[in-house]
N, C-alpha and C. Protein backbone atom coordinates (compact mmCIF):
# COMPACT_ATOMS: atom_id res chain seq x y z
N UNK A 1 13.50 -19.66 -38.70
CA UNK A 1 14.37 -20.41 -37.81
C UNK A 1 15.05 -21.49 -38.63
N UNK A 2 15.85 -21.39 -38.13
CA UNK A 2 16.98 -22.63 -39.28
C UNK A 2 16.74 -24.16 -37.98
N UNK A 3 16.61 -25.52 -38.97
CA UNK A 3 15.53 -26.01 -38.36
C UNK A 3 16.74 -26.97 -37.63
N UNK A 4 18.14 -26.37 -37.53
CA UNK A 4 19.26 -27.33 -37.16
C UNK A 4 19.92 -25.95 -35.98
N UNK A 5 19.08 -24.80 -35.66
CA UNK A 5 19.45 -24.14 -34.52
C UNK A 5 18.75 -24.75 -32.91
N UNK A 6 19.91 -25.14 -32.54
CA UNK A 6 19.59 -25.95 -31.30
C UNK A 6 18.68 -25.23 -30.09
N UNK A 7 19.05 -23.83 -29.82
CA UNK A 7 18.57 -22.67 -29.29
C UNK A 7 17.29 -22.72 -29.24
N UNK A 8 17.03 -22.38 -30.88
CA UNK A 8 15.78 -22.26 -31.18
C UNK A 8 14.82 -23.45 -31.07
N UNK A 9 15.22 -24.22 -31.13
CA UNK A 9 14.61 -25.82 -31.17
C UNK A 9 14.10 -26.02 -29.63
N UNK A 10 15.22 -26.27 -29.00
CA UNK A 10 15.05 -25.96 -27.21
C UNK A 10 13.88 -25.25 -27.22
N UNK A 11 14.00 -23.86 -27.64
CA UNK A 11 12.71 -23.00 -26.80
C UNK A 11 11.26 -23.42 -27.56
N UNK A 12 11.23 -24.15 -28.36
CA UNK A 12 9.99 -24.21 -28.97
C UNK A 12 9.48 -25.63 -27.85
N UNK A 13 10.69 -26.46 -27.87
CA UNK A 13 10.23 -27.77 -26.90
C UNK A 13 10.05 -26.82 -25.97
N UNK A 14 10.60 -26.45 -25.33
CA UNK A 14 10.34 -25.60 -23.64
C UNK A 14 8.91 -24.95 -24.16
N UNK A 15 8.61 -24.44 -24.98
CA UNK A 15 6.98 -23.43 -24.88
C UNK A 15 5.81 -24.83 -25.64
N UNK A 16 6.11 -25.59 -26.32
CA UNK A 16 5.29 -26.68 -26.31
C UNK A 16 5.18 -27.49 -25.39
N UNK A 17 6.06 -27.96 -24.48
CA UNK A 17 5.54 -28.55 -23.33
C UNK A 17 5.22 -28.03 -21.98
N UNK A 18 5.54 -26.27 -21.86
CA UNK A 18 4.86 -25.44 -21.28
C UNK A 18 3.01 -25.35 -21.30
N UNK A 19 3.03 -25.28 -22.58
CA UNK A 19 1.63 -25.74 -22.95
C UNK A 19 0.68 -26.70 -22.48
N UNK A 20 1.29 -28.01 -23.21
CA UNK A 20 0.93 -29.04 -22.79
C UNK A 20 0.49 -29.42 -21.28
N UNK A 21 1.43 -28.63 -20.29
CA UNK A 21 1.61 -29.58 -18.98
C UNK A 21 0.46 -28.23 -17.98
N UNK A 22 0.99 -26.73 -18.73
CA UNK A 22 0.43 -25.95 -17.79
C UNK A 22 -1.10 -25.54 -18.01
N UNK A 23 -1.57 -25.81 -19.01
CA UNK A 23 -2.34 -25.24 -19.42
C UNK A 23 -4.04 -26.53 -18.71
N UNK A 24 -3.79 -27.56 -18.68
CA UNK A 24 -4.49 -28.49 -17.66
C UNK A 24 -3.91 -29.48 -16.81
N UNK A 25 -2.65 -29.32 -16.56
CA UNK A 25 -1.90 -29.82 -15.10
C UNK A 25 -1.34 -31.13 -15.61
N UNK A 26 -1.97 -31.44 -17.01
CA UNK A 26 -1.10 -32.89 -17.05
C UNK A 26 -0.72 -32.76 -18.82
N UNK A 27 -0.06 -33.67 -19.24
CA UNK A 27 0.35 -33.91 -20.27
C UNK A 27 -0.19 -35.65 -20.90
N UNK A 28 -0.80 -36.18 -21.53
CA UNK A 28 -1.20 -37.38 -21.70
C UNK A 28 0.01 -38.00 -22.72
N UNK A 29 -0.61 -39.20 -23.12
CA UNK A 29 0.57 -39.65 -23.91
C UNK A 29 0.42 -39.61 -25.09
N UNK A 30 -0.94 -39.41 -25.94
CA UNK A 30 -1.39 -38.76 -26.92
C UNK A 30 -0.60 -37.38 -27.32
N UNK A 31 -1.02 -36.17 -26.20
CA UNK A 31 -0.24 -34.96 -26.32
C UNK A 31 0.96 -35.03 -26.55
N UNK A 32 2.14 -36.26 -25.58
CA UNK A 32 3.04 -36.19 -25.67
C UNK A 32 3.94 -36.62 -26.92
N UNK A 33 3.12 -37.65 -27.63
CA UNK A 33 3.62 -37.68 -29.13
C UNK A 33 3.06 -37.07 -29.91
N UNK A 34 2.11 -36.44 -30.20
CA UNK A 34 1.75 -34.89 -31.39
C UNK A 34 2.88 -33.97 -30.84
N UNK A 35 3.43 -33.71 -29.73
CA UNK A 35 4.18 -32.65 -29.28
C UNK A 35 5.58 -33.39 -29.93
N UNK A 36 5.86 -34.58 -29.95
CA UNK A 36 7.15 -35.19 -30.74
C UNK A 36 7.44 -34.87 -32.03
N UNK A 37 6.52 -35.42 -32.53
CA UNK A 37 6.09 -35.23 -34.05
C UNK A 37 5.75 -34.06 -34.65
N UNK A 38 5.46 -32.79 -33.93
CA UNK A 38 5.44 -31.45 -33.96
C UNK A 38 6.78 -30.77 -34.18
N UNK A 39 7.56 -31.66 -33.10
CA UNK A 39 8.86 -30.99 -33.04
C UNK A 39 9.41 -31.56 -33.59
N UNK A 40 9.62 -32.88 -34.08
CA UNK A 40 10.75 -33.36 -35.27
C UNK A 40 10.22 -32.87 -36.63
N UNK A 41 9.24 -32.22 -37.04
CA UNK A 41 9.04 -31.46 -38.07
C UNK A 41 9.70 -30.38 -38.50
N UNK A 42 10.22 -29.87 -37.44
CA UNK A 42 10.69 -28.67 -37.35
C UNK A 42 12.34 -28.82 -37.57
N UNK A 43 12.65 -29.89 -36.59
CA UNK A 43 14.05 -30.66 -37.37
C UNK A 43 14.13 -32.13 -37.85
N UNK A 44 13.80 -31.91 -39.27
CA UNK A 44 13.53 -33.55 -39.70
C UNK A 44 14.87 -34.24 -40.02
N UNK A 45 15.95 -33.41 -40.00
CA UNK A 45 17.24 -34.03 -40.22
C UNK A 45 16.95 -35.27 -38.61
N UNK A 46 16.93 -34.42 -37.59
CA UNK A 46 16.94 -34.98 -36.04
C UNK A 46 16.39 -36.54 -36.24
N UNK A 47 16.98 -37.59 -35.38
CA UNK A 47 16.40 -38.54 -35.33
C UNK A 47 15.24 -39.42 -33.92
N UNK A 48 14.81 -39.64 -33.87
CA UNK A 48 14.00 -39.69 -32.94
C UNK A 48 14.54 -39.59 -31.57
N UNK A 49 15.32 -40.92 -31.24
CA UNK A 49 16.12 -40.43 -30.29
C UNK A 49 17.09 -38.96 -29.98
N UNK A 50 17.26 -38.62 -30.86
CA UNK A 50 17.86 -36.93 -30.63
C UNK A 50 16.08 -36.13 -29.92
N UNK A 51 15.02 -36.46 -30.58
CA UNK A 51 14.23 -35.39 -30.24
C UNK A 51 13.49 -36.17 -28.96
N UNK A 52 13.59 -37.21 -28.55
CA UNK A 52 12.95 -37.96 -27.04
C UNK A 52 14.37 -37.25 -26.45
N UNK A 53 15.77 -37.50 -26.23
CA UNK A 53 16.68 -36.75 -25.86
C UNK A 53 16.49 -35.03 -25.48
N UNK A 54 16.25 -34.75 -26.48
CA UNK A 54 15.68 -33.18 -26.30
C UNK A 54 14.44 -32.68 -25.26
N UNK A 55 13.31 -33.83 -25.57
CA UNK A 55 12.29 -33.91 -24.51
C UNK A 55 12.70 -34.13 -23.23
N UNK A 56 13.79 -34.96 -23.12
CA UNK A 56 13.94 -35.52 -21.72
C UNK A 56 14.11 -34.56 -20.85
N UNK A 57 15.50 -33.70 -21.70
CA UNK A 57 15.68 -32.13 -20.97
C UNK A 57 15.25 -31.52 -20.56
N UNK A 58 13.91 -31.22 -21.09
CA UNK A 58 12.85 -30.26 -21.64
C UNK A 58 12.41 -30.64 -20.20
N UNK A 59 11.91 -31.41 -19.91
CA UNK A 59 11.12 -32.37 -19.34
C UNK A 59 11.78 -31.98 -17.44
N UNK A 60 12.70 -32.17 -17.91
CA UNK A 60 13.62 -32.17 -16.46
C UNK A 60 14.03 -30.78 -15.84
N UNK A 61 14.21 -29.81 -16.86
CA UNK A 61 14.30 -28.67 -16.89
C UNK A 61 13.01 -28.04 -16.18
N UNK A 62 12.33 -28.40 -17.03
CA UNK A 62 10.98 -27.77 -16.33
C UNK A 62 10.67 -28.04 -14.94
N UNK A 63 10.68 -29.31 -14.87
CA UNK A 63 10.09 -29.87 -13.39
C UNK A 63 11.17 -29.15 -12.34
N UNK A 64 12.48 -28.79 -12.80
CA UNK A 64 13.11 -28.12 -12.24
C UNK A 64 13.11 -26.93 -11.36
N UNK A 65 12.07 -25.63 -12.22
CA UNK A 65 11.77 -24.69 -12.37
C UNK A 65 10.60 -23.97 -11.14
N UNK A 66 10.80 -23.17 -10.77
CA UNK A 66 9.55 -22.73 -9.91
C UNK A 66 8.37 -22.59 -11.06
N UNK A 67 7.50 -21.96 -10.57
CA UNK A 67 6.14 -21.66 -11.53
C UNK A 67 6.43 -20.03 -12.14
N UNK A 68 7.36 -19.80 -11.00
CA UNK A 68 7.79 -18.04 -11.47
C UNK A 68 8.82 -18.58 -12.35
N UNK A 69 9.79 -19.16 -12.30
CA UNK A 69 11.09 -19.54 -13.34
C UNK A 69 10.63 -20.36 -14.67
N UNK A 70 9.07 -21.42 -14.26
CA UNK A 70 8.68 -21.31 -15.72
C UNK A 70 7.88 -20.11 -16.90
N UNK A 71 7.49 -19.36 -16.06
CA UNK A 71 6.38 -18.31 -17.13
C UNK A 71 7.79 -17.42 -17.81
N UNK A 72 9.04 -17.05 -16.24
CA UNK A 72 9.98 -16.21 -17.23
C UNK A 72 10.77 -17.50 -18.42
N UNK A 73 10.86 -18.12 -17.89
CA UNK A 73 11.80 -18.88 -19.22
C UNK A 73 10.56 -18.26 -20.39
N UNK A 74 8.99 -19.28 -20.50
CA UNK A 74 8.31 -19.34 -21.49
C UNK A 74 8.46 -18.09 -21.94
N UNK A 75 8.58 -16.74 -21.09
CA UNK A 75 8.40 -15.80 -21.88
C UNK A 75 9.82 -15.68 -22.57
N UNK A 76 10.85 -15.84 -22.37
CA UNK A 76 11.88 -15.89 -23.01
C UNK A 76 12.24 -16.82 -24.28
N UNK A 77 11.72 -17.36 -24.32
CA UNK A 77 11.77 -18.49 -25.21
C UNK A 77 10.37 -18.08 -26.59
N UNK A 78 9.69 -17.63 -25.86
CA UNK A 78 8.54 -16.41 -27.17
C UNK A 78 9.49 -15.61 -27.88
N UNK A 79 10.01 -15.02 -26.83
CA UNK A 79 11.16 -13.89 -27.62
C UNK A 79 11.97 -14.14 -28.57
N UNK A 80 12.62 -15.40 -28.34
CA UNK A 80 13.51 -15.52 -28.93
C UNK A 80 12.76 -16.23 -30.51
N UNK A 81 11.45 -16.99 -29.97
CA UNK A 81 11.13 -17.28 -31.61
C UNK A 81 10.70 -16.14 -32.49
N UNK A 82 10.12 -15.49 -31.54
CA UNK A 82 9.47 -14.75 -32.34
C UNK A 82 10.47 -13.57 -32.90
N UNK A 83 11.65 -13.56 -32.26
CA UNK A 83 12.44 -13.23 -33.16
C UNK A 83 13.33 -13.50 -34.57
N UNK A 84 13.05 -14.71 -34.43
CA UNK A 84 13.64 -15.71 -35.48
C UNK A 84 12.76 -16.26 -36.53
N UNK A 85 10.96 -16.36 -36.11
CA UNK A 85 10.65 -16.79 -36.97
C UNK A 85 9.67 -15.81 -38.06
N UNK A 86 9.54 -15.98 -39.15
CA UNK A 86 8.64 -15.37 -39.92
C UNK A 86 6.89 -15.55 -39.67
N UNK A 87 6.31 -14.74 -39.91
CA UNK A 87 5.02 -15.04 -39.81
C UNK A 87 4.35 -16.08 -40.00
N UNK A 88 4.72 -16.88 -40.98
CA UNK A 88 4.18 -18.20 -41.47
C UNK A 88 5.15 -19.05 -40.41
N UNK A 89 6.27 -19.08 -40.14
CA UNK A 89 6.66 -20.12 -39.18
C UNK A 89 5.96 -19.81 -37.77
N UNK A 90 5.51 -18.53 -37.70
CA UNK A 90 4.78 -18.24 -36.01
C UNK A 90 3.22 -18.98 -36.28
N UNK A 91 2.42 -18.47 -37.24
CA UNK A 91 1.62 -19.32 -37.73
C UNK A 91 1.29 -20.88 -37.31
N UNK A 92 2.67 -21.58 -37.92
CA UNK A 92 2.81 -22.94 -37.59
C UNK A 92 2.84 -23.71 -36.10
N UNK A 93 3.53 -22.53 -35.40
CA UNK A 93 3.49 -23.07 -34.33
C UNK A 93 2.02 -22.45 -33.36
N UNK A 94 1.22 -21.80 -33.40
CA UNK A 94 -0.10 -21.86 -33.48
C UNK A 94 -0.74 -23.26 -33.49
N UNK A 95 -0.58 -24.03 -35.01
CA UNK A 95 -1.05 -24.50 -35.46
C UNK A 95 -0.64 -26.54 -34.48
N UNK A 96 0.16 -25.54 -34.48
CA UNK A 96 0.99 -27.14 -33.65
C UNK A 96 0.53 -27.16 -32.41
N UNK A 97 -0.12 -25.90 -31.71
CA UNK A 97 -0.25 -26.32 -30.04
C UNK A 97 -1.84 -26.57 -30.35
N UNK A 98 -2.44 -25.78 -31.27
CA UNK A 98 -4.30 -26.80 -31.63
C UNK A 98 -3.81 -27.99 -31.99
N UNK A 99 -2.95 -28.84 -32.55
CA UNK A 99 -2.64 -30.22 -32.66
C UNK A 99 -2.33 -30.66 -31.32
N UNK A 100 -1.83 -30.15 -30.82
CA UNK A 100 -1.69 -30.84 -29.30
C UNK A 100 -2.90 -30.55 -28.29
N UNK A 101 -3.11 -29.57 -28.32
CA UNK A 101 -4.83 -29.57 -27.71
C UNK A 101 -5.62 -30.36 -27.53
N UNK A 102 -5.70 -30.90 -29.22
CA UNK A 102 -6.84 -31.75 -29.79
C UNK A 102 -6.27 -32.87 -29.72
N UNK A 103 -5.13 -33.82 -29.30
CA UNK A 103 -5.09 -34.50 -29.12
C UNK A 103 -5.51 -35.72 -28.33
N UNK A 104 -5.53 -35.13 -26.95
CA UNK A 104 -6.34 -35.56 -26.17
C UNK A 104 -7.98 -36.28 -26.40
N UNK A 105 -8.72 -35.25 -27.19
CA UNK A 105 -9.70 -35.49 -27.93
C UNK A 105 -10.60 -34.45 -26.70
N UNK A 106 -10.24 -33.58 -26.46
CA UNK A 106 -10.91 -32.25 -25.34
C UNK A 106 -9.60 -31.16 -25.49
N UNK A 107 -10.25 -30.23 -25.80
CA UNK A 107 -9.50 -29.11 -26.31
C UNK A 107 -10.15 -27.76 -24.68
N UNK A 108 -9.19 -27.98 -24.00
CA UNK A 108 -9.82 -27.03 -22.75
C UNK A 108 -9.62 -25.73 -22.86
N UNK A 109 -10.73 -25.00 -22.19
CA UNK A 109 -10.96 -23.91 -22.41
C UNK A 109 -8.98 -22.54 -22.08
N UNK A 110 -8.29 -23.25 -20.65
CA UNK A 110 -7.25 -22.76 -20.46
C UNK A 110 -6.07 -23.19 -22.00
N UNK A 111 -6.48 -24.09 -22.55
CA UNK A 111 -5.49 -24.32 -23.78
C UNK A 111 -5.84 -23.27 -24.45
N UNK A 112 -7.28 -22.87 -25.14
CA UNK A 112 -7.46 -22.25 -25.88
C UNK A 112 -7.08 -21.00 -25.48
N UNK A 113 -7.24 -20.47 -24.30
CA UNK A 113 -6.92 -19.11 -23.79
C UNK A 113 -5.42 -19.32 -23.68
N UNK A 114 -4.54 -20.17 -23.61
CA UNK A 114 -3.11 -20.19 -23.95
C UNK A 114 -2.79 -19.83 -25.55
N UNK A 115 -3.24 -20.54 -26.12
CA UNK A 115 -3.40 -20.04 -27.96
C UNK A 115 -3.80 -18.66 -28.02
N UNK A 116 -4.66 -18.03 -27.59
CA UNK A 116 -5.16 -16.87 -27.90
C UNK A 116 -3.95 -15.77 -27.45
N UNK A 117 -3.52 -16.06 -26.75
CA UNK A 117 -2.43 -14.98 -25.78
C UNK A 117 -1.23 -15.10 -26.45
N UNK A 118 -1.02 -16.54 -26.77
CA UNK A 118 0.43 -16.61 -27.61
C UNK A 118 0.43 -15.68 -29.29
N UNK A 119 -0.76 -16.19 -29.54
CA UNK A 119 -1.07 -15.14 -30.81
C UNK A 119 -0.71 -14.00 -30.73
N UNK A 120 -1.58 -13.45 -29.88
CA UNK A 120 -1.21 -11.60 -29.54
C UNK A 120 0.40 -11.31 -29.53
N UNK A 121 1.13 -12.21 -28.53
CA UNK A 121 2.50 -12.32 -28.20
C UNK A 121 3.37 -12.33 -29.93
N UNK A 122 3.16 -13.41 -30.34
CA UNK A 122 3.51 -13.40 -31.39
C UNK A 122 3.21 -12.62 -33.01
N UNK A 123 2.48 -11.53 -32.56
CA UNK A 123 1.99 -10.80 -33.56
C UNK A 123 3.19 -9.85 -33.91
């Protein structure tokens, strides 16, 4: 993924804070900055305010969404990375939703069964 494709950027915020929010009903404020800092990694040109901007969307978008209009987006937004990214970038983002997991400092059992499924997905 080219780390200045807006597309792609979007759907990773949309499936990281899919995560975050669905996977135990809330999002803390811990989660919510590992999930920042996750994602301005990904575009480090971006400046903070561009990626709280990006969240906000993210954010609003979702709450937008039925529970049926979020699983199809999330699944759409898999697609599209996992079309774009290489193994080691699918990898990473693995690696980024156990950083957000563990943030909290309780890693719940529905997170982990969210990781496990995205794996398969992304294989």
């Amino acid at each position: 993924m080219s780390t200045t494709d807006p597309q792609a950027l979007h759907a990773l915020a949309f499936l990281y804070l899919s995560f975050g929010h669905s996977t135990d009903g809330t999002l803390s404020g811990d989660e919510m900055r590992t999930l920042a800092t996750k994602l301005r990694a990904w575009a480090p040109d971006s400046t903070l305010e561009q990626i709280g901007e990006l969240l906000r969307s993210v954010v609003g978008e979702y709450k937008a969404l039925s529970s049926d209009a979020r699983e199809e987006k999330g699944e759409a937004a898999v697609e599209l990375l996992r079309g774009q990214l290489d193994a080691e970038q699918r990898a990473r983002i693995l690696a980024d939703l156990q950083a957000i997991a563990e943030a909290d400092g309780n890693v719940s059992s529905e997170e982990s069964s969210f990781i496990d499924r995205l794996t398969q997905l992304l294989a």
